[in-house]
N, C-alpha and C. Protein backbone atom coordinates (compact mmCIF):
# COMPACT_ATOMS: atom_id res chain seq x y z
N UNK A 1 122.90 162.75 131.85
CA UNK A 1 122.39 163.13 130.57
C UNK A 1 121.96 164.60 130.64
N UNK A 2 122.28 165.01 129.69
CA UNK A 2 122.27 166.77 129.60
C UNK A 2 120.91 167.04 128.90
N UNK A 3 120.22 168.43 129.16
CA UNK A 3 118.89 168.63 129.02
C UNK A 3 118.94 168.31 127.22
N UNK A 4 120.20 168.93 126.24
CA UNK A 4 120.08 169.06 125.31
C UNK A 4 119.65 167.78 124.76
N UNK A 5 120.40 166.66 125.12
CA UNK A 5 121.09 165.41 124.81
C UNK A 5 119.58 164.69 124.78
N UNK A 6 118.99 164.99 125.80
CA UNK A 6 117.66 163.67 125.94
C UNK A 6 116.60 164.38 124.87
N UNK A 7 115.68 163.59 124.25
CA UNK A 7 114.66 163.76 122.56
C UNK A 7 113.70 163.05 123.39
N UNK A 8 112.69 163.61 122.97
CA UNK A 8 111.64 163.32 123.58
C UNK A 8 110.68 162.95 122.07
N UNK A 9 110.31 162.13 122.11
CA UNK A 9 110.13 160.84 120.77
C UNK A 9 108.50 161.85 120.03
N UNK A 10 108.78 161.85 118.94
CA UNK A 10 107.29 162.54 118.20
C UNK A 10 106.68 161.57 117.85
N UNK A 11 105.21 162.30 117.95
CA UNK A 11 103.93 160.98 117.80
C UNK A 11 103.62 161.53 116.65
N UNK A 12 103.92 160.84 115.47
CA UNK A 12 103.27 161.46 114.00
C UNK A 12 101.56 160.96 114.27
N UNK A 13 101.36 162.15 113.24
CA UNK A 13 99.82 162.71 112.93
C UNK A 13 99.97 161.53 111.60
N UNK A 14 98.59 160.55 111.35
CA UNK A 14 98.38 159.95 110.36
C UNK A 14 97.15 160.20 109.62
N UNK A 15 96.99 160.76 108.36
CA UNK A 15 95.59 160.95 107.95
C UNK A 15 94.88 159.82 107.10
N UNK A 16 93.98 158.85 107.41
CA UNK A 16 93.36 158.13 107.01
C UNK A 16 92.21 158.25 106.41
N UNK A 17 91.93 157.67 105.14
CA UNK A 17 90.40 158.29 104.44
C UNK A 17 90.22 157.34 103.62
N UNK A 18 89.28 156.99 104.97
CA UNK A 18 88.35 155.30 104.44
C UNK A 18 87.20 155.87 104.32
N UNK A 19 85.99 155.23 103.29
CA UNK A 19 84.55 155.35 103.74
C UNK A 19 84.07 154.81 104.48
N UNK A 20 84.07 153.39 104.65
CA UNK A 20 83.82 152.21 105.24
C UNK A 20 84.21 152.21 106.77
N UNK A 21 82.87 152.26 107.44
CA UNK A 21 83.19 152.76 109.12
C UNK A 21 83.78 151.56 109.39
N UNK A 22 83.59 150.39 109.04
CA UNK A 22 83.97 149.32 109.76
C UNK A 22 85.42 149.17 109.18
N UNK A 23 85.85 149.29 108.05
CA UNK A 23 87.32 149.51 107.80
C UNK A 23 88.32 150.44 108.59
N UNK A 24 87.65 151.71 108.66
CA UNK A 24 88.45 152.82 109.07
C UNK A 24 88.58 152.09 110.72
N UNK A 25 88.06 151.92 111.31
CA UNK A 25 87.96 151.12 112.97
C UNK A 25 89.41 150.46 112.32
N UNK A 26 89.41 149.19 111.90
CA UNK A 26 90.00 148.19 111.39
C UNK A 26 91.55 148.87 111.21
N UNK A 27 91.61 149.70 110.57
CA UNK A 27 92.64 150.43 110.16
C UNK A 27 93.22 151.00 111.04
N UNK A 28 92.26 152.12 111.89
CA UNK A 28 92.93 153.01 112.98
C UNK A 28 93.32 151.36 114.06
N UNK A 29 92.72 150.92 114.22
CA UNK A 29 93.24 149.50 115.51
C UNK A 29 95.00 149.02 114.54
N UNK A 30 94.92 148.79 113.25
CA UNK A 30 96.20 148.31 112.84
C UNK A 30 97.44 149.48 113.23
N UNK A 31 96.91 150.55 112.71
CA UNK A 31 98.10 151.94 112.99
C UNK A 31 98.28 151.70 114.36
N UNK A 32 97.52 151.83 115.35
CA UNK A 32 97.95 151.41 117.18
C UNK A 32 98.51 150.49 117.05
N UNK A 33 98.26 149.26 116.46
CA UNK A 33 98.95 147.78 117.14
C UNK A 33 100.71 148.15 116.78
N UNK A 34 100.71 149.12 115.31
CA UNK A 34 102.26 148.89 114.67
C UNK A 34 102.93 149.87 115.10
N UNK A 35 102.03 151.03 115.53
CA UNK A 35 103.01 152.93 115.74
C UNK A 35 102.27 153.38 116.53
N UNK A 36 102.92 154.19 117.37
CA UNK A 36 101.87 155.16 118.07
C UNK A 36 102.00 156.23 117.91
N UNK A 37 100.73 156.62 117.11
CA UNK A 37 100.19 157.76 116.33
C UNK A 37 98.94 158.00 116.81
N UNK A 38 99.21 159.79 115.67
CA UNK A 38 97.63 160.34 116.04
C UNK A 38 96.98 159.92 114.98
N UNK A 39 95.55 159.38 114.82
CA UNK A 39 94.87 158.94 113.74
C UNK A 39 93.74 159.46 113.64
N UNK A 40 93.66 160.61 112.86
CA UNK A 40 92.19 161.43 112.12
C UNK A 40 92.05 160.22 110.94
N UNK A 41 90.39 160.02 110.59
CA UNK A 41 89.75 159.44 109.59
C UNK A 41 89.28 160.05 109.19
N UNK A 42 89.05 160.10 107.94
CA UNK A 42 88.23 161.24 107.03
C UNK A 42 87.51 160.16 106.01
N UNK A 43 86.42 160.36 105.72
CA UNK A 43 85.19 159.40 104.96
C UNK A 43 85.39 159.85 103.20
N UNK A 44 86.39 160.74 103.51
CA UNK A 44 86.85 160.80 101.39
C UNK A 44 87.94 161.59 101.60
N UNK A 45 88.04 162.07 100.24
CA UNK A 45 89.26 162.82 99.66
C UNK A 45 89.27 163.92 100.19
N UNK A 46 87.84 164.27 99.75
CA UNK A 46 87.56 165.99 99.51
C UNK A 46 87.01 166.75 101.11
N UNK A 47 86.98 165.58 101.87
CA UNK A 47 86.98 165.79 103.86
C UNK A 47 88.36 165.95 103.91
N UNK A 48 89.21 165.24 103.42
CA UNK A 48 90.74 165.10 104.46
C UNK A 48 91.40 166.41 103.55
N UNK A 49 90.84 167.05 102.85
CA UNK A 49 91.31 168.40 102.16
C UNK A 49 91.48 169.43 103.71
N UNK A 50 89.90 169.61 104.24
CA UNK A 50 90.02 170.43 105.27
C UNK A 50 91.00 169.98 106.20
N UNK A 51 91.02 168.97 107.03
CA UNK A 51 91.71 168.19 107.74
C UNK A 51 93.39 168.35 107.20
N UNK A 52 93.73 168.74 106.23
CA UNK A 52 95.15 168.85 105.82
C UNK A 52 95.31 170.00 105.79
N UNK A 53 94.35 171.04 105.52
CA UNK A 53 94.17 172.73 106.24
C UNK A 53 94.12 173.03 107.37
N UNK A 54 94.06 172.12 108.03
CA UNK A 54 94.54 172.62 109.56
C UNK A 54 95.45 171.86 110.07
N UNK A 55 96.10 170.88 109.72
CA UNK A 55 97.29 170.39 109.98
C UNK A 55 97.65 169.01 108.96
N UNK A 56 98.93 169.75 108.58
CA UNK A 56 99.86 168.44 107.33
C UNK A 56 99.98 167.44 108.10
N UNK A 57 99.38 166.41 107.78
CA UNK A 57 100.28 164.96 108.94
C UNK A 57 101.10 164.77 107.96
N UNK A 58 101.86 163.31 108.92
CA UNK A 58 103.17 163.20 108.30
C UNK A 58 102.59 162.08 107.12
N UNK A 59 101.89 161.20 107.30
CA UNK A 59 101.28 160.30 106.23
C UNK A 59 99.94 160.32 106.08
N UNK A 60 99.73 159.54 104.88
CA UNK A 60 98.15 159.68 104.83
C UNK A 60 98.28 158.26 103.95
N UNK A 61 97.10 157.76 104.58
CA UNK A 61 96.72 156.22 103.93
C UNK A 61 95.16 156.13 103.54
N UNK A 62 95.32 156.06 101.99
CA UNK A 62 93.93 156.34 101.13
C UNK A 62 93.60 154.74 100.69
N UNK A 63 92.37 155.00 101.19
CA UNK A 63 91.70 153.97 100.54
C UNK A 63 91.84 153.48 99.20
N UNK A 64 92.16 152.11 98.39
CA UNK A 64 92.08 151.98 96.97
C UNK A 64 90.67 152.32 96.61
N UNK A 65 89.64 152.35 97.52
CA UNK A 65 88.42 152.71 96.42
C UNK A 65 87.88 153.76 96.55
N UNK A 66 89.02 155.30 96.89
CA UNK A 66 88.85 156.35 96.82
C UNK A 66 88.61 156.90 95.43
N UNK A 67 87.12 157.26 95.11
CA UNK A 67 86.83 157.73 93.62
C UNK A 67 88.54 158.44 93.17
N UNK A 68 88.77 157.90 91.50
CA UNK A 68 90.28 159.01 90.68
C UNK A 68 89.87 160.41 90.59
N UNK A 69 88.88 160.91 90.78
CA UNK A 69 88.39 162.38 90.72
C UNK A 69 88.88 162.71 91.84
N UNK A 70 88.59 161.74 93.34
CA UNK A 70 88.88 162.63 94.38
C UNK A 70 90.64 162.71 94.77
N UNK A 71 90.94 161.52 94.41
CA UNK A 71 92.21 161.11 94.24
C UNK A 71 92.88 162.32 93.74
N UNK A 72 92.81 162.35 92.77
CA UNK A 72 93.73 163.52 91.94
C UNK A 72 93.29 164.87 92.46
N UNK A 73 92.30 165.17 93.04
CA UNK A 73 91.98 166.98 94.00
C UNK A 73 92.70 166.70 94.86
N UNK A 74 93.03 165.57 95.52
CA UNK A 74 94.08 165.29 96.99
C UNK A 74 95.49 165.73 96.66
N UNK A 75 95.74 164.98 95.29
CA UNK A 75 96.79 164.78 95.20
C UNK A 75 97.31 166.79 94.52
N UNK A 76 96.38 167.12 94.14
CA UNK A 76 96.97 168.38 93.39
C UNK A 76 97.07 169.61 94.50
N UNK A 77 95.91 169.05 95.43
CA UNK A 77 95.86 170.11 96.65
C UNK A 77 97.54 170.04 97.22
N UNK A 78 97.65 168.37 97.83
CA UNK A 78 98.71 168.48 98.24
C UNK A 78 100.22 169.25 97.73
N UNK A 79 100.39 168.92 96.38
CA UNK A 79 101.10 169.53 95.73
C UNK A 79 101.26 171.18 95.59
N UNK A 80 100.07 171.86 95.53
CA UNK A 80 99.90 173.09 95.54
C UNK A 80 100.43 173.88 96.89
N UNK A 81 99.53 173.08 98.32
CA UNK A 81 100.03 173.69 99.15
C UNK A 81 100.87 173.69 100.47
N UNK A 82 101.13 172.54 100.59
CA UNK A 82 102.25 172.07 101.44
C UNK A 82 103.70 171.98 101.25
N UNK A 83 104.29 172.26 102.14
CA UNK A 83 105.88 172.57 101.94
C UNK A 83 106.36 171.63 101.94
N UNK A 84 106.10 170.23 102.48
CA UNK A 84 107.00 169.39 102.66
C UNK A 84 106.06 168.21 101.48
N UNK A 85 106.63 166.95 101.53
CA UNK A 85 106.75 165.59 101.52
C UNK A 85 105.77 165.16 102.08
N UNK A 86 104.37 164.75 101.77
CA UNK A 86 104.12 163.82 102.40
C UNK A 86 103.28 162.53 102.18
N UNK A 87 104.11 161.59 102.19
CA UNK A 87 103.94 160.02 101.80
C UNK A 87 102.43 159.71 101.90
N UNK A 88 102.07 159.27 100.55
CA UNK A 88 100.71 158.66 100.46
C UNK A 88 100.59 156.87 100.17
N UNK A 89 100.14 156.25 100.88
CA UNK A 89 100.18 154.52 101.15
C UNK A 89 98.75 154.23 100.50
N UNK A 90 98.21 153.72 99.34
CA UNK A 90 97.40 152.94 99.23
C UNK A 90 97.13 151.85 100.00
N UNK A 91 96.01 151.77 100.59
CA UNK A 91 95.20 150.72 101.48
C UNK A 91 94.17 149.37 100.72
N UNK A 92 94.29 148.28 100.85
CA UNK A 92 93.03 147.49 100.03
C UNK A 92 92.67 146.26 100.88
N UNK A 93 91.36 146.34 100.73
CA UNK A 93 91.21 145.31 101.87
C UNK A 93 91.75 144.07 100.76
N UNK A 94 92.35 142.99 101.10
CA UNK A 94 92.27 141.63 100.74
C UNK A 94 91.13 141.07 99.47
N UNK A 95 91.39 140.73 98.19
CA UNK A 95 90.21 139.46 98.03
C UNK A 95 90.04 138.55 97.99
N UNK A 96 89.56 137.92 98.81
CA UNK A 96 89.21 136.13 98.88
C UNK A 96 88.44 135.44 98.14
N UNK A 97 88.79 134.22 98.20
CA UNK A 97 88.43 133.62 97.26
C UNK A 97 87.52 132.72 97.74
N UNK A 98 85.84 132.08 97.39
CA UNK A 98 85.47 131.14 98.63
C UNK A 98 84.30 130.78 96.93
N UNK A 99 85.28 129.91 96.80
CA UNK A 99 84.61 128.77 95.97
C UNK A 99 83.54 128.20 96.35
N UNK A 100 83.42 127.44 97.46
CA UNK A 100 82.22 126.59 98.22
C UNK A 100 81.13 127.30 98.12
N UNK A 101 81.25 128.66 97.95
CA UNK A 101 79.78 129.74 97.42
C UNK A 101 79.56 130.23 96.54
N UNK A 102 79.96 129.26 95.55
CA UNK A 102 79.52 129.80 94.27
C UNK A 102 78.78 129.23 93.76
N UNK A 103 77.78 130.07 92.90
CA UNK A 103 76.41 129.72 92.31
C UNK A 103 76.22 129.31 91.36
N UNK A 104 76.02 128.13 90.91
CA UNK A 104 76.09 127.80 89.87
C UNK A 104 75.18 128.31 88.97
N UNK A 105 73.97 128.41 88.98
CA UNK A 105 73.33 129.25 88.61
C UNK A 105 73.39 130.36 87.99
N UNK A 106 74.11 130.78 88.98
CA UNK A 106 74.56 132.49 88.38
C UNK A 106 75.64 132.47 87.56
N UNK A 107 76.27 130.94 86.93
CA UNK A 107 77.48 130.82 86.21
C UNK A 107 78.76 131.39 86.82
N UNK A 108 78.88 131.70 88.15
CA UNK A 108 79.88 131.90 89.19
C UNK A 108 80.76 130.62 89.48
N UNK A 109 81.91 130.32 89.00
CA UNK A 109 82.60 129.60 90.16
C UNK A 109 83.40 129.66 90.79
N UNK A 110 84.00 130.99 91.56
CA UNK A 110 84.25 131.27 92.42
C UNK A 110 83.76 132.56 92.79
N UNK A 111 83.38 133.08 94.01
CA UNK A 111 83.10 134.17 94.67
C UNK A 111 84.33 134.71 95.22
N UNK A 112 84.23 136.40 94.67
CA UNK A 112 85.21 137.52 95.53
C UNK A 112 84.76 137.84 96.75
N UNK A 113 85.25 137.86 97.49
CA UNK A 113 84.59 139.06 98.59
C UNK A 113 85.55 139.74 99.28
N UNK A 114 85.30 140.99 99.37
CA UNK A 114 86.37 142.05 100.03
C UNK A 114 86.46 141.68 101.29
N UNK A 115 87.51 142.11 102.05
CA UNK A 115 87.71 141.78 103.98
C UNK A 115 88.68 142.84 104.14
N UNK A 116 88.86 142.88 104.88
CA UNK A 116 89.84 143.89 106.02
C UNK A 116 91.20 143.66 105.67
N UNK A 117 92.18 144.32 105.14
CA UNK A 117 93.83 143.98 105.53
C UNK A 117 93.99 143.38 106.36
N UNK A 118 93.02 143.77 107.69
CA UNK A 118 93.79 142.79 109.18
C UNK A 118 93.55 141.81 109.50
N UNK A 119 93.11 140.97 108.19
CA UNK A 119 92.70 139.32 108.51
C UNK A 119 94.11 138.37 108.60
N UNK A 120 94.89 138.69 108.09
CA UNK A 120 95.48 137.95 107.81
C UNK A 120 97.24 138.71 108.43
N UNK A 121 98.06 138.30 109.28
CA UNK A 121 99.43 139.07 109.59
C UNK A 121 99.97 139.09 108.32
N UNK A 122 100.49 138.32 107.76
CA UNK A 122 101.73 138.94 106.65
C UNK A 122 101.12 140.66 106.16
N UNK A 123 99.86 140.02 106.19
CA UNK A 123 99.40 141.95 105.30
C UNK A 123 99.44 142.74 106.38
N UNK A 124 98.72 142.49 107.46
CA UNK A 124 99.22 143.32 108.71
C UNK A 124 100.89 143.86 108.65
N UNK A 125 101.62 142.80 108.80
CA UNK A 125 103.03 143.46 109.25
C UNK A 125 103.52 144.09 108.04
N UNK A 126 102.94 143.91 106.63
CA UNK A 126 103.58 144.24 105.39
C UNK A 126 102.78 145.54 105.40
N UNK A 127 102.09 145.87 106.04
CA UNK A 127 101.13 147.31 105.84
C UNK A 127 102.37 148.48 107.29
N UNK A 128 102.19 147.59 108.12
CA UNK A 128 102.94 147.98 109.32
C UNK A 128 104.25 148.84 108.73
N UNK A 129 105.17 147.15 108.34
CA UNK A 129 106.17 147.61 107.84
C UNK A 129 106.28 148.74 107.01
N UNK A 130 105.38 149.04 106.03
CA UNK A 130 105.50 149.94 105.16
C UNK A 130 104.90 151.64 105.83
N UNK A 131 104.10 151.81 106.73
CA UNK A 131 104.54 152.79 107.31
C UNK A 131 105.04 153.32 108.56
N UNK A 132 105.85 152.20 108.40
CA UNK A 132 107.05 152.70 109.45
C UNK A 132 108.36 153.15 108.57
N UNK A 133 108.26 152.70 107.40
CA UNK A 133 109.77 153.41 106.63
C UNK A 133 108.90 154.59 105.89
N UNK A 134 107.70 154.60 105.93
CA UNK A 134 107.17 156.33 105.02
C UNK A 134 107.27 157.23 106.13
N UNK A 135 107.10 156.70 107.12
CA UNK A 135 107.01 157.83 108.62
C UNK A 135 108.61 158.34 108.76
N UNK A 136 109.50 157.25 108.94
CA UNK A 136 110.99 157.17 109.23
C UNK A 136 111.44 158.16 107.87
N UNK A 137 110.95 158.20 106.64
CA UNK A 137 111.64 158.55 105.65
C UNK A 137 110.91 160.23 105.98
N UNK A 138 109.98 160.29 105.73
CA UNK A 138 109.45 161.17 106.02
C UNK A 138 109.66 162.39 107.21
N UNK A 139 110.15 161.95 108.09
CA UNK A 139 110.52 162.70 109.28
C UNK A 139 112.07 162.81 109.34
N UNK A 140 112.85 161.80 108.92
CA UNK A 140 114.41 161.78 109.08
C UNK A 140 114.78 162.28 110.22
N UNK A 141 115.67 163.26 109.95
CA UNK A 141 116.04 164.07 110.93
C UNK A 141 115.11 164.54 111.73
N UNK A 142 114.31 165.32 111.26
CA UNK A 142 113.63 166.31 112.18
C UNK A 142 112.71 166.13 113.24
N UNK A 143 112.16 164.75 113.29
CA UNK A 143 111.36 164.21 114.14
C UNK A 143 111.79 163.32 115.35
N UNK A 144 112.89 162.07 115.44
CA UNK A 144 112.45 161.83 116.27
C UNK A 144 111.64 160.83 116.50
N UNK A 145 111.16 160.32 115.50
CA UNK A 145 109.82 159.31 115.33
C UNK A 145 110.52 158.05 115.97
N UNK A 146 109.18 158.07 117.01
CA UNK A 146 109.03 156.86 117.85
C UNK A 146 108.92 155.36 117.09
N UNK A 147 109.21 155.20 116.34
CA UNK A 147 108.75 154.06 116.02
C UNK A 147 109.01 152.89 116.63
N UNK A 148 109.22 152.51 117.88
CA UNK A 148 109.02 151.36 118.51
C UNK A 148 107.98 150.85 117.95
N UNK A 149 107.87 149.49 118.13
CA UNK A 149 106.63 148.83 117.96
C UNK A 149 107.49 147.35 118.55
N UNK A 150 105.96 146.22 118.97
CA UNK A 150 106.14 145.16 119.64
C UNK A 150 106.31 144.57 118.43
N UNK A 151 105.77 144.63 117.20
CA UNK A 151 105.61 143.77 116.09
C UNK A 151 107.22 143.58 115.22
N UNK A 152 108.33 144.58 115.49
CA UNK A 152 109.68 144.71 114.70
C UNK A 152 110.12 143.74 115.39
């Protein structure tokens, strides 16, 4: 094998911007289990602004309960100043449903409660799956992207 011939596999940069410390954990552990990536967290919109000023990753996965104010400064920054493409994945934790706690009282009969994407695999591998074709689409040619994973 000739020096040209052998690729030496790129580790995409992923920008994540959860508030929720115990989500963002949750999240950065799902990105390891599916890709191996670099994973900056940023606690909002208007943090992963700087964080995209010093380096474009290749994706970024926003929280659904990222305020639409900050949402749309992300989204216009991005637009304004980056050259390329780069894929934004809405994130939501799960809502469950747990009847057995509902209050009657409170005229509740059933209770929501938010949880983690990673309770459950189908959402795991359906979160997985999905950025492994924004990374793959995203990089095409030019990367290289490792995307092995044990989970394909």
């Amino acid at each position: 094998m000739t020096a040209s011939s052998q690729h030496t596999p790129r580790v995409p940069s992923i920008l994540a911007i959860e508030p929720d410390p115990d989500r963002a954990h949750a999240l950065t552990r799902l990105v390891h289990d599916y890709i191996d990536a670099k994973v900056v967290v940023s606690a909002s919109a208007s943090v992963a602004v700087a964080v995209i000023a010093k380096q474009v990753p290749e994706l970024i996965l926003m929280s659904a309960f990222t305020p639409p104010h900050e949402e749309r400064a992300l989204m216009e920054y991005l637009r304004q100043t980056t050259q390329v493409n780069v894929p934004v994945l809405m994130v939501s934790p799960i809502i469950e449903r747990h009847p057995e706690k509902a209050s009657m009282s409170s005229g509740l009969y059933r209770v929501l409660r938010r949880s983690t994407a990673t309770e459950t695999v189908p959402m795991r591998d359906a979160l997985g799956a999905s950025m492994r074709v924004a990374l793959e689409t995203a990089l095409g040619d030019a990367g290289g992207f490792n995307g092995a994973s044990s989970h394909v």
